[in-house]
Protein backbone atom coordinates (compact mmCIF):
# COMPACT_ATOMS: atom_id res chain seq x y z
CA UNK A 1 0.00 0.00 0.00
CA UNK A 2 1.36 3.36 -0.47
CA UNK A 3 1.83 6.01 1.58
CA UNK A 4 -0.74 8.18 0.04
CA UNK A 5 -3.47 5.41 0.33
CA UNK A 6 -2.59 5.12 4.02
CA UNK A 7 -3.73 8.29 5.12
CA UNK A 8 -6.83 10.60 4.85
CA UNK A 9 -7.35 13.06 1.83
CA UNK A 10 -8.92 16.67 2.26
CA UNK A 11 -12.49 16.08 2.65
CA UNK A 12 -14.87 17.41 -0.02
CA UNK A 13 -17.97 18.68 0.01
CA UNK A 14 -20.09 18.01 -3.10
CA UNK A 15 -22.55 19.70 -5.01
CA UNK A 16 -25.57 17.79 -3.03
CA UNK A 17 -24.19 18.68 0.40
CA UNK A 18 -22.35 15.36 0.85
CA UNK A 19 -19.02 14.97 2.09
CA UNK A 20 -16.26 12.59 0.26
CA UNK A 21 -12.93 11.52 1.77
CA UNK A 22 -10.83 8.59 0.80
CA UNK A 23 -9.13 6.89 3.62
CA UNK A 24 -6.83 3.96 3.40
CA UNK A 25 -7.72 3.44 -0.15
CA UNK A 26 -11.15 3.24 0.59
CA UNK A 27 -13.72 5.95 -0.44
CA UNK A 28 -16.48 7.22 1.87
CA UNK A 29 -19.47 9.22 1.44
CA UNK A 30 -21.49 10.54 4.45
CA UNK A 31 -24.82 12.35 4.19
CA UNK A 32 -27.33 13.59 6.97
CA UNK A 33 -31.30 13.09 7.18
CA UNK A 34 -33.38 14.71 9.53
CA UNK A 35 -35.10 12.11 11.93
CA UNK A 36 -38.79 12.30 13.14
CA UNK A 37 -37.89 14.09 15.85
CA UNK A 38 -36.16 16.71 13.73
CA UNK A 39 -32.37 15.51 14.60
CA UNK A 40 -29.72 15.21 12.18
CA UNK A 41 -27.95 11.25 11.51
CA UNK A 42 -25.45 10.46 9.61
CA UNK A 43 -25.78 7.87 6.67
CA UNK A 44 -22.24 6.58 5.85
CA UNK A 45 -21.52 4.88 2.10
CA UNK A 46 -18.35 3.33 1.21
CA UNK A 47 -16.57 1.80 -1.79
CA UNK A 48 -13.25 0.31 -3.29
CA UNK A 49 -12.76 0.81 -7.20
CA UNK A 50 -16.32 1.82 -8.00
CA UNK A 51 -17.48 -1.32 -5.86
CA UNK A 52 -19.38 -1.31 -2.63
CA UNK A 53 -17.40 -1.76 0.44
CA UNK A 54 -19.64 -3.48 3.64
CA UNK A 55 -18.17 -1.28 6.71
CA UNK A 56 -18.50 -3.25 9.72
CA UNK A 57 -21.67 -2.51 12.09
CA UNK A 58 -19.88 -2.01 15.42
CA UNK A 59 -22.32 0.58 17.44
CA UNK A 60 -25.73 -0.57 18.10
CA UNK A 61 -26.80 3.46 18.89
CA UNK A 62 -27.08 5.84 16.59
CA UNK A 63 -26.04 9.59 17.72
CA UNK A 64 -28.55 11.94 16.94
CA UNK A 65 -27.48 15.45 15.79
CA UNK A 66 -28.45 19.22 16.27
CA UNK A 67 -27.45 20.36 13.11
CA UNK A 68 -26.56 18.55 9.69
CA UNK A 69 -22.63 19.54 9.68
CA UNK A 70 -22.17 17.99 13.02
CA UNK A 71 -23.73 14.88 11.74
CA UNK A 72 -21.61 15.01 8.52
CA UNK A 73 -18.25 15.00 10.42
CA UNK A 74 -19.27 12.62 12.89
CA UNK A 75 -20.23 10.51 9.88
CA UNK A 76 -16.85 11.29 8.15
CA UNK A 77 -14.83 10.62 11.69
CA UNK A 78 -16.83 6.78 12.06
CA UNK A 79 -16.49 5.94 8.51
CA UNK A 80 -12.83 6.67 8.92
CA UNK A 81 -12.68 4.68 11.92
CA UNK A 82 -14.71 1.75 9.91
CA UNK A 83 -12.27 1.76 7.65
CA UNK A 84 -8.83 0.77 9.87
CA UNK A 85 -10.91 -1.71 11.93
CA UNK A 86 -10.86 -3.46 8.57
CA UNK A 87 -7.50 -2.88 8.23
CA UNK A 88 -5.30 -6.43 7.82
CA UNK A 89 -5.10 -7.76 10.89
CA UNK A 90 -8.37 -6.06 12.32
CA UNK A 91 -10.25 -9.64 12.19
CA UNK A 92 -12.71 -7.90 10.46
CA UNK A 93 -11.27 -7.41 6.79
CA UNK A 94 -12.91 -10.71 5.04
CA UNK A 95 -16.85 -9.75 6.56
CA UNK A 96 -16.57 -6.18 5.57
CA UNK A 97 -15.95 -7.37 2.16
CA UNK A 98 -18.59 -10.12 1.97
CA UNK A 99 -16.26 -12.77 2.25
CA UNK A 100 -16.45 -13.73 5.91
CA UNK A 101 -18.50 -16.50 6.91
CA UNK A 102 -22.14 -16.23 8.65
């Protein structure tokens, strides 16, 4: 892996309010809905060459948010951290790709 894959870019912000990093090779997308109760939760995408990449499901709470930028950097910061729990030698690498075993 090289050096540039093995830390995180600038973040962008695209034209639909999303933000896009690329961490570890890895590119993630976080976006923010409003809940019925009017707060703000992150919704965290992720892919590897075009293809979808599982991040693992370690919380079982959600944070809720005040506004919508505090939910997109909290959704940047966990999809970051996602990202080097599937790192080799996470244990997690082969189910965040599929490829684990039920």
């Amino acid at each position: 892996m090289t050096d540039r894959q093995s830390h995180s870019t600038d973040i962008d912000t695209q034209s639909d309010g999303t933000l896009r990093v690329m961490h570890r090779g890895v590119d993630i997308v976080v976006s923010a809905k409003q809940n019925d109760r009017g707060a703000w939760i992150p919704e965290i995408a992720a892919s590897v060459d075009g293809k979808p990449f599982a991040l693992p499901a370690v919380e079982t709470v959600t944070p809720e948010w005040t506004t919508q930028a505090e939910a997109l950097r909290d959704g940047v910061e966990r999809g970051c951290y996602l990202v080097e729990r599937c790192q080799p030698g996470s244990g997690l690498e082969d189910s965040a790709r599929g490829t684990g075993q039920s």
